[in-house]
N, C-alpha and C. Protein backbone atom coordinates (compact mmCIF):
# COMPACT_ATOMS: atom_id res chain seq x y z
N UNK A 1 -54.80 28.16 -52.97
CA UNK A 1 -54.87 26.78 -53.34
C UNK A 1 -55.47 26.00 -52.17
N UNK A 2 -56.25 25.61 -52.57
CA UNK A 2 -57.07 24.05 -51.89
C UNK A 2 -56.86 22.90 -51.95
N UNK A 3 -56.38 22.06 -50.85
CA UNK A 3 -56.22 20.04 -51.68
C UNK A 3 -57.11 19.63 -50.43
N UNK A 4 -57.40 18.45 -50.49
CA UNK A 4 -57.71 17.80 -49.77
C UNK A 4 -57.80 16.59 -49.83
N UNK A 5 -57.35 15.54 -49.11
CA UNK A 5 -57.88 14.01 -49.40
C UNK A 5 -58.45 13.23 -48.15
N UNK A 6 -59.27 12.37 -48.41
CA UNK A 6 -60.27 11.68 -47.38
C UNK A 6 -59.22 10.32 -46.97
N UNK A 7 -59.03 9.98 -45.48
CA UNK A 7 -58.18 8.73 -45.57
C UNK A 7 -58.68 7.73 -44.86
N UNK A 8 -57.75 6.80 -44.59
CA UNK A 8 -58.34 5.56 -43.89
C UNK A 8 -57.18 5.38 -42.76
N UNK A 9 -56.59 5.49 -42.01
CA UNK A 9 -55.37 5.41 -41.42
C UNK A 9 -56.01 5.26 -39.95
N UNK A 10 -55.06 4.20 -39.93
CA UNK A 10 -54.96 3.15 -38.30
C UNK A 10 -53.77 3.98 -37.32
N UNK A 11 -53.65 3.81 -36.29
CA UNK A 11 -52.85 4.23 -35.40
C UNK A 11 -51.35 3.64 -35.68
N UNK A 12 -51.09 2.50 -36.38
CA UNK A 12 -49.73 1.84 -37.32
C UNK A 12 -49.46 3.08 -38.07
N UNK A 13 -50.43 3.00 -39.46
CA UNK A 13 -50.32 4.24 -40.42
C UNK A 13 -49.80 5.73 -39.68
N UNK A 14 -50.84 6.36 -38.75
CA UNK A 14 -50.29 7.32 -38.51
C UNK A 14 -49.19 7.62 -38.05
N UNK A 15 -48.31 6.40 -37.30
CA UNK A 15 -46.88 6.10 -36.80
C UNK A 15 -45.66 6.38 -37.99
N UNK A 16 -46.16 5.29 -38.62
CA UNK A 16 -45.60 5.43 -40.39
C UNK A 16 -45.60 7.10 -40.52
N UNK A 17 -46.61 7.30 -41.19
CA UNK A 17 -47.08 8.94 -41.83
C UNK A 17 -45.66 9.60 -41.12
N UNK A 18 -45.79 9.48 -39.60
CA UNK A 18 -45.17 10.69 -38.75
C UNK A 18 -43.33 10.47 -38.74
N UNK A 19 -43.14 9.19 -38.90
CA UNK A 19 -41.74 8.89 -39.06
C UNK A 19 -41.40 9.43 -40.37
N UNK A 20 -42.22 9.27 -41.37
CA UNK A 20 -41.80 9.60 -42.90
C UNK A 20 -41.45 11.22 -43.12
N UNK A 21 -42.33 12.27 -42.27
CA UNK A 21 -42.79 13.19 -42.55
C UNK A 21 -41.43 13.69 -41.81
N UNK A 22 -40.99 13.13 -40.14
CA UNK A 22 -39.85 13.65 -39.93
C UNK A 22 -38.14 13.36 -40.23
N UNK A 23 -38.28 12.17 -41.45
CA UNK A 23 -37.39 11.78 -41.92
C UNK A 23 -37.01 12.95 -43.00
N UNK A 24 -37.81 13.90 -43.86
CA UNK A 24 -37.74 14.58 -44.53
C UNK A 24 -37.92 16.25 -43.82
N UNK A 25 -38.65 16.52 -42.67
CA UNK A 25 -38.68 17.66 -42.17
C UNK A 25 -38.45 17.68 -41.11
N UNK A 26 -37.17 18.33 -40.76
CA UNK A 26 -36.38 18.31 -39.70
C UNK A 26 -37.42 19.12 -38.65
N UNK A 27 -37.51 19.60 -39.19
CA UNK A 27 -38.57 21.47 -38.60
C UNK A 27 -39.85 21.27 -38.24
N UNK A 28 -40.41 19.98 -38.83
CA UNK A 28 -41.89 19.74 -38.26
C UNK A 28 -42.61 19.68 -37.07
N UNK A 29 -43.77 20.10 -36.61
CA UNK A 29 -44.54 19.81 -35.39
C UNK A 29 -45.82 19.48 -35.47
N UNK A 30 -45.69 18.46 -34.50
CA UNK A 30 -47.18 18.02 -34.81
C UNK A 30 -48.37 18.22 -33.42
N UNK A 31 -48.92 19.76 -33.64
CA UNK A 31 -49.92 20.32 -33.37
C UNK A 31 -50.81 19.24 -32.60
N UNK A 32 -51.53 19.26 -31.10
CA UNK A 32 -51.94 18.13 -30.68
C UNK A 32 -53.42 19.40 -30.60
N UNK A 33 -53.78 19.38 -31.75
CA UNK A 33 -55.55 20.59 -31.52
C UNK A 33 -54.95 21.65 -31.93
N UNK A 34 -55.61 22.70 -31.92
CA UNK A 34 -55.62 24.33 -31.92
C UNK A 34 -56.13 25.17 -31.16
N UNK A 35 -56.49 24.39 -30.01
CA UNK A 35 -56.65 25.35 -28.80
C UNK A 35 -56.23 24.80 -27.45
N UNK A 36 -55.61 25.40 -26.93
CA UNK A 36 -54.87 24.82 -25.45
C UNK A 36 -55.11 25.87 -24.24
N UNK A 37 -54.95 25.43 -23.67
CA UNK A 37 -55.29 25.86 -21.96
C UNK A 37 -53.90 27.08 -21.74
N UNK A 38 -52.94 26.80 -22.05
CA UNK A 38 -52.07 27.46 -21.25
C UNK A 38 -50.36 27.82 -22.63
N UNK A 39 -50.59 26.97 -23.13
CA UNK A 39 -49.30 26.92 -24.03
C UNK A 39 -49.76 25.84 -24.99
N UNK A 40 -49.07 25.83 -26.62
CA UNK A 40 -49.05 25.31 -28.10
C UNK A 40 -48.76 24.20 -27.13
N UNK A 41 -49.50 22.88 -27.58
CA UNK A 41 -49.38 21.43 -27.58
C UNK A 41 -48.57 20.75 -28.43
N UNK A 42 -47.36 20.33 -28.31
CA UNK A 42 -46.83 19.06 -29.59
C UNK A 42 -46.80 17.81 -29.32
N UNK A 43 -46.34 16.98 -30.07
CA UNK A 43 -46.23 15.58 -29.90
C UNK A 43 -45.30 15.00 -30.56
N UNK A 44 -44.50 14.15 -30.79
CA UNK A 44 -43.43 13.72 -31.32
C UNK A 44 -44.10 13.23 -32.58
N UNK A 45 -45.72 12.99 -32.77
CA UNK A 45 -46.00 12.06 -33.78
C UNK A 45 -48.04 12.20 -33.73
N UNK A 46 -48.38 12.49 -35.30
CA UNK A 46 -49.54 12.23 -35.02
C UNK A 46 -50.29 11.17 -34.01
N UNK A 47 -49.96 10.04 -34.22
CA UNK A 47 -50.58 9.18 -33.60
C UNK A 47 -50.38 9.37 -31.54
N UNK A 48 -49.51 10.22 -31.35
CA UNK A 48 -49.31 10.50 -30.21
C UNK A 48 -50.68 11.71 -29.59
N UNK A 49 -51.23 12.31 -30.42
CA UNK A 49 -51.76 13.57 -29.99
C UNK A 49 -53.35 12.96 -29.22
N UNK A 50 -53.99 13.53 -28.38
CA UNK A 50 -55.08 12.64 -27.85
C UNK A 50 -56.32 13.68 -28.27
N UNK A 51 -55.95 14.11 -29.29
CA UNK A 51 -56.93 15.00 -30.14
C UNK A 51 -57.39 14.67 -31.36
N UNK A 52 -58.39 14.52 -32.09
CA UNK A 52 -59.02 14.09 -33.38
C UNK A 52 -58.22 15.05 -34.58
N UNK A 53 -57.94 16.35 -33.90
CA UNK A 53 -57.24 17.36 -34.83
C UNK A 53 -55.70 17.31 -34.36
N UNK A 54 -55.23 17.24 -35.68
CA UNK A 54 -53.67 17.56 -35.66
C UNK A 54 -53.46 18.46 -36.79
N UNK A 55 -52.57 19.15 -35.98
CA UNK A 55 -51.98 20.60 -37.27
C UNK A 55 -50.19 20.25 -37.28
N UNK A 56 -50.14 20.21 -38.65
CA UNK A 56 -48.82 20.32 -39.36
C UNK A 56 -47.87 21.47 -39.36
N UNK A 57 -47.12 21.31 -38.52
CA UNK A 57 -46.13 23.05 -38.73
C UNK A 57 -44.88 22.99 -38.86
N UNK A 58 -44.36 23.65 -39.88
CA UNK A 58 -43.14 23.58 -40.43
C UNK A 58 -42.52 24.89 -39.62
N UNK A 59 -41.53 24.91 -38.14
CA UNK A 59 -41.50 26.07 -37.71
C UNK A 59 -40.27 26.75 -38.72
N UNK A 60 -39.96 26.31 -39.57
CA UNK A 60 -38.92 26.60 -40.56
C UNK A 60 -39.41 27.71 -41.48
N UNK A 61 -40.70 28.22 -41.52
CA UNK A 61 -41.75 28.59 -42.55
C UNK A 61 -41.08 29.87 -41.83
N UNK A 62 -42.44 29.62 -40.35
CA UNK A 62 -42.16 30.93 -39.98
C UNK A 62 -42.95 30.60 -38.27
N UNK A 63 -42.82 31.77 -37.25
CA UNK A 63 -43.30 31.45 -35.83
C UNK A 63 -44.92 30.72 -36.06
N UNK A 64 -45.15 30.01 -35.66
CA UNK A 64 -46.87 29.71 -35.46
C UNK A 64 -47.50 31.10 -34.68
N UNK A 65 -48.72 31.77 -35.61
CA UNK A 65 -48.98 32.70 -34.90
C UNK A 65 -50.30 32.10 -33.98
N UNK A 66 -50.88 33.09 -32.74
CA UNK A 66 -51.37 32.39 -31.97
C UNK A 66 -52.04 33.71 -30.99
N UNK A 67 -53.55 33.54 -30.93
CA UNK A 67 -54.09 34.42 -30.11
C UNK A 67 -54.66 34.23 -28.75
N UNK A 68 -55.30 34.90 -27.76
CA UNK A 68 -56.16 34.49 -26.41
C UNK A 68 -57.44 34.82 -26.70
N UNK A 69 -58.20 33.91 -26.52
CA UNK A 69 -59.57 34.21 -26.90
C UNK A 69 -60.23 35.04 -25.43
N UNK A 70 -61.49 34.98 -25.54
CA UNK A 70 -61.88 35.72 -25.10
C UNK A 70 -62.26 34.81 -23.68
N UNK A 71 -61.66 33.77 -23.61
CA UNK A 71 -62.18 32.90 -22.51
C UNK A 71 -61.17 32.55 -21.86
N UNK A 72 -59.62 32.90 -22.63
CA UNK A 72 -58.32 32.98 -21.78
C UNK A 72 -57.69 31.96 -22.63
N UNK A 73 -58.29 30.89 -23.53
CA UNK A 73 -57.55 30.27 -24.18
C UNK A 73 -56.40 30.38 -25.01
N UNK A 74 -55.61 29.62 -25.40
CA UNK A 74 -54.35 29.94 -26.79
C UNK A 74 -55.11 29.60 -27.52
N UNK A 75 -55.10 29.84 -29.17
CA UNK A 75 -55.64 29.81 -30.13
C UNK A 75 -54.52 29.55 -31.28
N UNK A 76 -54.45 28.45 -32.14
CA UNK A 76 -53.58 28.56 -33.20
C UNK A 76 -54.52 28.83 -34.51
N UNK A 77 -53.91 29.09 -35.95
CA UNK A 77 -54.44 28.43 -36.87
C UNK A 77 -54.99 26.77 -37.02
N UNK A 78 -55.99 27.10 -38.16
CA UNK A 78 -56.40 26.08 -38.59
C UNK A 78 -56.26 26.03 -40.32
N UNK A 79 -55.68 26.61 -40.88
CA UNK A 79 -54.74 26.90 -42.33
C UNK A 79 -53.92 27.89 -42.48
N UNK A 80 -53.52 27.80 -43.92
CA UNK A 80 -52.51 29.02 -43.94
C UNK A 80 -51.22 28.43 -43.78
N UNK A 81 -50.81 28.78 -42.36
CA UNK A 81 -50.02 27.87 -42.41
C UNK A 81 -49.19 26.86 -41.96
N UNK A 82 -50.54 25.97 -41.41
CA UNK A 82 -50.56 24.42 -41.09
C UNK A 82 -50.87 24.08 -42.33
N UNK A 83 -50.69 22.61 -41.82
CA UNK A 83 -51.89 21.05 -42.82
C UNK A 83 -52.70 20.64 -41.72
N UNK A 84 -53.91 20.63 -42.00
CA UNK A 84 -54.39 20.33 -41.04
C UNK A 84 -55.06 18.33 -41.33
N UNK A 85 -54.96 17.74 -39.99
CA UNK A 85 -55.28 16.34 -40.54
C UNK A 85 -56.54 15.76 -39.12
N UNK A 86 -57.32 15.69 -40.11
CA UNK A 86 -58.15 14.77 -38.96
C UNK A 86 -58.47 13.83 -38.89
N UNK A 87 -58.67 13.09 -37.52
CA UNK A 87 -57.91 11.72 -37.57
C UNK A 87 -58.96 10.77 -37.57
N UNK A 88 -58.61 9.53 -38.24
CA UNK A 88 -59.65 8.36 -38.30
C UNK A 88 -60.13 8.48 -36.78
N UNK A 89 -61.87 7.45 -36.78
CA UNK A 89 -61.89 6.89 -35.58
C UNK A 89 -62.65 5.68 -35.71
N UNK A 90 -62.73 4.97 -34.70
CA UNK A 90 -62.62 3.99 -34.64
C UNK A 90 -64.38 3.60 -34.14
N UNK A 91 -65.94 3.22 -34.77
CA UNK A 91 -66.42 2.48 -33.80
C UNK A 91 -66.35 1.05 -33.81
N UNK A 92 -66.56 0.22 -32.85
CA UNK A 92 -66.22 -0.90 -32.91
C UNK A 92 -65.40 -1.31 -33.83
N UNK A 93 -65.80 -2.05 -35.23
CA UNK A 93 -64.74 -2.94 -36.31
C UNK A 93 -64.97 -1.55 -37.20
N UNK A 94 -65.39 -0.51 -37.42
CA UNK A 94 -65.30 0.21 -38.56
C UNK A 94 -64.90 1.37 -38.37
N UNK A 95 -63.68 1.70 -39.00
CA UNK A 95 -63.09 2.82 -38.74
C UNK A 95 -63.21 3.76 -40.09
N UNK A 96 -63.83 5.26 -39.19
CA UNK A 96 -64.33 5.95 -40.13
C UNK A 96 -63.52 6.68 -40.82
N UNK A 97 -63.72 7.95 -41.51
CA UNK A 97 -63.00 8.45 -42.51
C UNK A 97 -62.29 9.80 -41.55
N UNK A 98 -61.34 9.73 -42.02
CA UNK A 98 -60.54 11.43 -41.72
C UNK A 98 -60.03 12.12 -42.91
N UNK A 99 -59.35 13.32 -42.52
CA UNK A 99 -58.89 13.81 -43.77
C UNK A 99 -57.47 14.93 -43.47
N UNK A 100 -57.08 14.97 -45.19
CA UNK A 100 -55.82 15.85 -44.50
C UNK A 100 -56.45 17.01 -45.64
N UNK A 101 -55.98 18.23 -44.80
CA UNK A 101 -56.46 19.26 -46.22
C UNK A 101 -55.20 20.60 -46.06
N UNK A 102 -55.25 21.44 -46.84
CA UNK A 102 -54.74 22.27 -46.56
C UNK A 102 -55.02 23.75 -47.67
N UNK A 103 -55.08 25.15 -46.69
CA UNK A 103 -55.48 25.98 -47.47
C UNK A 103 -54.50 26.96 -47.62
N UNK A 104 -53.93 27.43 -48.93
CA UNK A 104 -52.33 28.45 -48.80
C UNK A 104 -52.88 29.18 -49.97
N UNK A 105 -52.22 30.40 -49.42
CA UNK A 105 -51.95 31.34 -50.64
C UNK A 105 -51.10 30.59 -51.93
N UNK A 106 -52.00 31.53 -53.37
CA UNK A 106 -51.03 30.91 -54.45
C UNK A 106 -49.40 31.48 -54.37
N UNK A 107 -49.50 32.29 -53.65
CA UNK A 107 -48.25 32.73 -53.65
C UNK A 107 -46.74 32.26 -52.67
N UNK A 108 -47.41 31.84 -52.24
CA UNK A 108 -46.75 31.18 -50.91
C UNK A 108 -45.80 29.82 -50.89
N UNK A 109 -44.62 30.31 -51.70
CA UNK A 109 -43.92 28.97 -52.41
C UNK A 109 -43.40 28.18 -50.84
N UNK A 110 -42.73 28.47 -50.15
CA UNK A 110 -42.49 28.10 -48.73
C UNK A 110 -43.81 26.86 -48.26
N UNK A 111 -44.86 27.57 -48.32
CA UNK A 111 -46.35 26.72 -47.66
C UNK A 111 -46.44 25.91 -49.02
N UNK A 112 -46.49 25.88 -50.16
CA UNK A 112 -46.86 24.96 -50.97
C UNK A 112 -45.38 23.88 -51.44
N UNK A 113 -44.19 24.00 -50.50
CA UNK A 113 -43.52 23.15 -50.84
C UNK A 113 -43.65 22.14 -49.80
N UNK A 114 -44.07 22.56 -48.51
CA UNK A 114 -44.38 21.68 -47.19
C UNK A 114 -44.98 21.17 -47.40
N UNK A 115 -46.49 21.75 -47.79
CA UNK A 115 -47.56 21.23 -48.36
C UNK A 115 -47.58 19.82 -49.77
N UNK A 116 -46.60 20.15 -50.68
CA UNK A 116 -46.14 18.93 -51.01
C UNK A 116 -45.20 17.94 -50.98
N UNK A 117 -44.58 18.09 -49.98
CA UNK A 117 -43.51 17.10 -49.23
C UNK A 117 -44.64 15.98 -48.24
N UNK A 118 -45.52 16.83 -47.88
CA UNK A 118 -46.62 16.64 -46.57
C UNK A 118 -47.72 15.53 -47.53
N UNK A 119 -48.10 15.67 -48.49
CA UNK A 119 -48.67 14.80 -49.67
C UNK A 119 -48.00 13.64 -50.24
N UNK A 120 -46.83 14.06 -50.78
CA UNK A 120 -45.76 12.94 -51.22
C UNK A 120 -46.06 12.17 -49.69
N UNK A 121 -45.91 11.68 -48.61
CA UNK A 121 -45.64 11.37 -47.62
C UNK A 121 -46.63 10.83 -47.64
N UNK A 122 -48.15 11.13 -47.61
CA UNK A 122 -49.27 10.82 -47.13
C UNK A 122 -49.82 9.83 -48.19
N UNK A 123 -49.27 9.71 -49.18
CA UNK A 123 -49.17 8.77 -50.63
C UNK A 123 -48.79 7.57 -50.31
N UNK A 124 -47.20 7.98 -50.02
CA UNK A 124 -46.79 6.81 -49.40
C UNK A 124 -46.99 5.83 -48.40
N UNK A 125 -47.76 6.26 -47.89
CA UNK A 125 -48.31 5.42 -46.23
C UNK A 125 -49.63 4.34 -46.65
N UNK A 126 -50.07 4.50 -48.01
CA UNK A 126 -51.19 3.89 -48.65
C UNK A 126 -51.40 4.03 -49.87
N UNK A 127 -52.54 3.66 -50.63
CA UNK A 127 -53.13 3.75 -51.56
C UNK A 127 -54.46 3.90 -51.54
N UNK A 128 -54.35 5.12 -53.17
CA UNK A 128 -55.89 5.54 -53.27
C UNK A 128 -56.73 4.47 -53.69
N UNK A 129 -57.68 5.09 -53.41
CA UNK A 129 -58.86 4.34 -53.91
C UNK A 129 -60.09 3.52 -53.29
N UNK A 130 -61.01 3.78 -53.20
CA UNK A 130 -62.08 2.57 -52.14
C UNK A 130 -62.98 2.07 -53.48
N UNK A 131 -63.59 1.20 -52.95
CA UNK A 131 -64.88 0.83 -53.82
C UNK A 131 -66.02 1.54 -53.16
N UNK A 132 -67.24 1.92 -54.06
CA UNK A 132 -68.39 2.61 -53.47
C UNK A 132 -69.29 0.99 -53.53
N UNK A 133 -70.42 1.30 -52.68
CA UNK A 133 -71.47 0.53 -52.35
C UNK A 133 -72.05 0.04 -54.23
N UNK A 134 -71.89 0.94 -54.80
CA UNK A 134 -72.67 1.39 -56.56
C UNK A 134 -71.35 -0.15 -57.61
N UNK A 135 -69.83 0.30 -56.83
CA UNK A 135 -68.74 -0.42 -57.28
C UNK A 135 -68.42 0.34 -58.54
N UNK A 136 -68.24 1.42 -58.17
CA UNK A 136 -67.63 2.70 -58.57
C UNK A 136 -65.92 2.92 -57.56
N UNK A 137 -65.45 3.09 -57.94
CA UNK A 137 -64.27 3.53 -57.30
C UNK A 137 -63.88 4.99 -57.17
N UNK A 138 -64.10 5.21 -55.86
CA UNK A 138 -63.81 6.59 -55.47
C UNK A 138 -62.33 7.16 -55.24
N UNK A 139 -61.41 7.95 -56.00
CA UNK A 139 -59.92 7.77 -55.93
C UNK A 139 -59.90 9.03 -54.67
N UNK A 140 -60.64 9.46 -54.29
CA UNK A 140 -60.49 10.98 -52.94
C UNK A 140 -60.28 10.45 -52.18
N UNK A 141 -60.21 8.89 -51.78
CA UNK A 141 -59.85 8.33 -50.55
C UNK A 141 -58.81 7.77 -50.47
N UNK A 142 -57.88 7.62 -49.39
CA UNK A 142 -56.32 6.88 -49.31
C UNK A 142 -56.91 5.64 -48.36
N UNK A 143 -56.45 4.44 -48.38
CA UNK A 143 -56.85 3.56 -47.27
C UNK A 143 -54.90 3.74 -46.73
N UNK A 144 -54.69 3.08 -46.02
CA UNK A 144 -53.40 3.25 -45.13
C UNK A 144 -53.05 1.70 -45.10
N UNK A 145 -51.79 1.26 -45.55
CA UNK A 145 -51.33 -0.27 -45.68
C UNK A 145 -51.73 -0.76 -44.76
N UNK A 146 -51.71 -0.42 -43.13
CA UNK A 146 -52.13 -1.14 -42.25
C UNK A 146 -53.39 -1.39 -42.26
N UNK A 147 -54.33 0.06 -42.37
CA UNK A 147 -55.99 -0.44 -42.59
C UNK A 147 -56.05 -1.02 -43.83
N UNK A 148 -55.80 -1.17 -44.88
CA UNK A 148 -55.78 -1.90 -45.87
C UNK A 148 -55.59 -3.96 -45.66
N UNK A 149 -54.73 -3.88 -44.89
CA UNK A 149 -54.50 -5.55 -44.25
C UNK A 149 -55.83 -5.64 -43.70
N UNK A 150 -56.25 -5.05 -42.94
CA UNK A 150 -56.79 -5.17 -42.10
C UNK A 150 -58.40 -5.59 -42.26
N UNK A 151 -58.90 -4.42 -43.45
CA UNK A 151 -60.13 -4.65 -44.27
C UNK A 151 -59.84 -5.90 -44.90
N UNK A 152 -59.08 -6.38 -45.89
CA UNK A 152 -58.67 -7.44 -46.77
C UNK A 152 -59.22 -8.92 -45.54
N UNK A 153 -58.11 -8.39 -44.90
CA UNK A 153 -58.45 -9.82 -43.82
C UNK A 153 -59.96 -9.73 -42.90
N UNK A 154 -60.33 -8.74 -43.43
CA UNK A 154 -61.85 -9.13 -42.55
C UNK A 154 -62.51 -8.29 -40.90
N UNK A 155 -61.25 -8.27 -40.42
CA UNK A 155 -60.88 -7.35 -39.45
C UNK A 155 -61.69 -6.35 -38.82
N UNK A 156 -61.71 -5.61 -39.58
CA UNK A 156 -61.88 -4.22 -40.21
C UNK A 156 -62.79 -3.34 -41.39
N UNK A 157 -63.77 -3.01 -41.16
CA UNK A 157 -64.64 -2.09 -41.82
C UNK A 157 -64.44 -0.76 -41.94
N UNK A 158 -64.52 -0.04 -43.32
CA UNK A 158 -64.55 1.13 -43.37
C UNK A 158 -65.48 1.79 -43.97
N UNK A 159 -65.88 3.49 -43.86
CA UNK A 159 -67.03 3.79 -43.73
C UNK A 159 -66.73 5.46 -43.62
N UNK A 160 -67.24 6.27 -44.64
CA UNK A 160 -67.19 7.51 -44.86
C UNK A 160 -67.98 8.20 -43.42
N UNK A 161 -67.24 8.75 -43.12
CA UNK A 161 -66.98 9.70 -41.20
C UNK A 161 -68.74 10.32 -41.56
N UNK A 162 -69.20 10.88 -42.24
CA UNK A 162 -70.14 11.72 -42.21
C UNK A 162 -71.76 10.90 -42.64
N UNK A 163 -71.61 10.13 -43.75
CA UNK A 163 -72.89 9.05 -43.92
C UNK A 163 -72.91 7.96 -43.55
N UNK A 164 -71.85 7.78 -43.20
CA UNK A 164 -71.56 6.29 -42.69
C UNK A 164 -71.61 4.95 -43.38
N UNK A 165 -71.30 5.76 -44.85
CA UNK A 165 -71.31 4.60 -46.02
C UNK A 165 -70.09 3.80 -46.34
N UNK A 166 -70.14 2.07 -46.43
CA UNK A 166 -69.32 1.15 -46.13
C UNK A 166 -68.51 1.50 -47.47
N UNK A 167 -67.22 1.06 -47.35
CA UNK A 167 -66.78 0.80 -48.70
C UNK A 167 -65.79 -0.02 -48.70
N UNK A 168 -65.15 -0.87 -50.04
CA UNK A 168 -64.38 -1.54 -49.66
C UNK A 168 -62.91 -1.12 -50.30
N UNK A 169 -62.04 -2.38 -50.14
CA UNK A 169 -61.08 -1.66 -50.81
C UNK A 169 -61.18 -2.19 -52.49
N UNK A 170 -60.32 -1.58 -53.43
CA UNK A 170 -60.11 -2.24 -54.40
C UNK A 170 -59.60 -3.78 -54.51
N UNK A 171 -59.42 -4.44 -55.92
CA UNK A 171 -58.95 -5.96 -55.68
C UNK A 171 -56.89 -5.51 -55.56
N UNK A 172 -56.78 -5.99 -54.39
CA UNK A 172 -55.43 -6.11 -53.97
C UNK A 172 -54.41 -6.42 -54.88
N UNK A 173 -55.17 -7.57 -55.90
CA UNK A 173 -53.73 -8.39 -56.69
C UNK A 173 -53.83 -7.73 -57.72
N UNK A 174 -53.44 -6.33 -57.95
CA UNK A 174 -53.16 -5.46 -59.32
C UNK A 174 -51.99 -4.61 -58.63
């Protein structure tokens, strides 16, 4: 199984996200990258990690497995069984797109219940939906309540990470 969703999330949001996620998973870690110098990186909280990549680990699942590359590095996964989330950024007023995805065996009831506790959560921190440039509404995207204020009030521009296409949000008062 494959999911993935495209988001909009401010350094507020990801605060949110990470309180929600450990209000419900005692067991969680939040992965600061997947490759480290010397020893696995955590952080109390996405928004803490000073890496664009954060990996989701439920050590409840099972050990994070982890290799030395050939250059002396640690090496974690990057699916299976993390979530992996990558993180908005910021240029000037327009903060671009990130995403959370995750790839599990169908069999793997353990990884696909994290995996949707880890969704429920990521729901909650926002709402889907952007407007396209066309004024089509694209629902693959989450904006994040805080980036959501933020666009509304003017603030704040957002803009798909890879074309760099603007979008807005939907009309608020529905």
């Amino acid at each position: 199984m494959k999911k993935q969703l495209q988001l909009f999330l401010t350094q507020k949001d990801e605060a949110t996200l990470s309180a929600l996620l450990k209000s419900q998973v005692a067991t969680i870690h939040f992965l600061d990258d997947n490759v480290w110098p010397d020893r696995v990186e955590e952080r109390a909280g996405v928004e803490l990690c000073g890496s664009g990549r954060v990996y989701l680990f439920n050590r409840a699942i099972e050990t994070l497995p982890t290799r030395r590359t050939n250059t002396g590095m640690l090496e974690g996964p990057i699916s299976g069984c993390v979530v992996q989330l990558l993180r908005c950024r910021c240029d000037d007023t327009v903060l671009l797109s990130g995403r959370v995805a995750a790839g599990i065996d169908d069999g793997d009831q353990w990884m696909q219940s994290f995996v949707a506790v880890v969704w429920h959560n990521v729901l909650r921190t926002g709402r889907r939906g952007v407007v396209r440039p066309d004024g089509q509404i694209d629902r693959n995207y989450l904006v994040g309540n805080d980036a959501r204020e933020k666009v509304v009030s003017g603030d704040l521009q957002i803009a798909d990470r890879a074309v760099r296409m603007l979008y807005r949000c939907p009309d608020t008062t529905r």
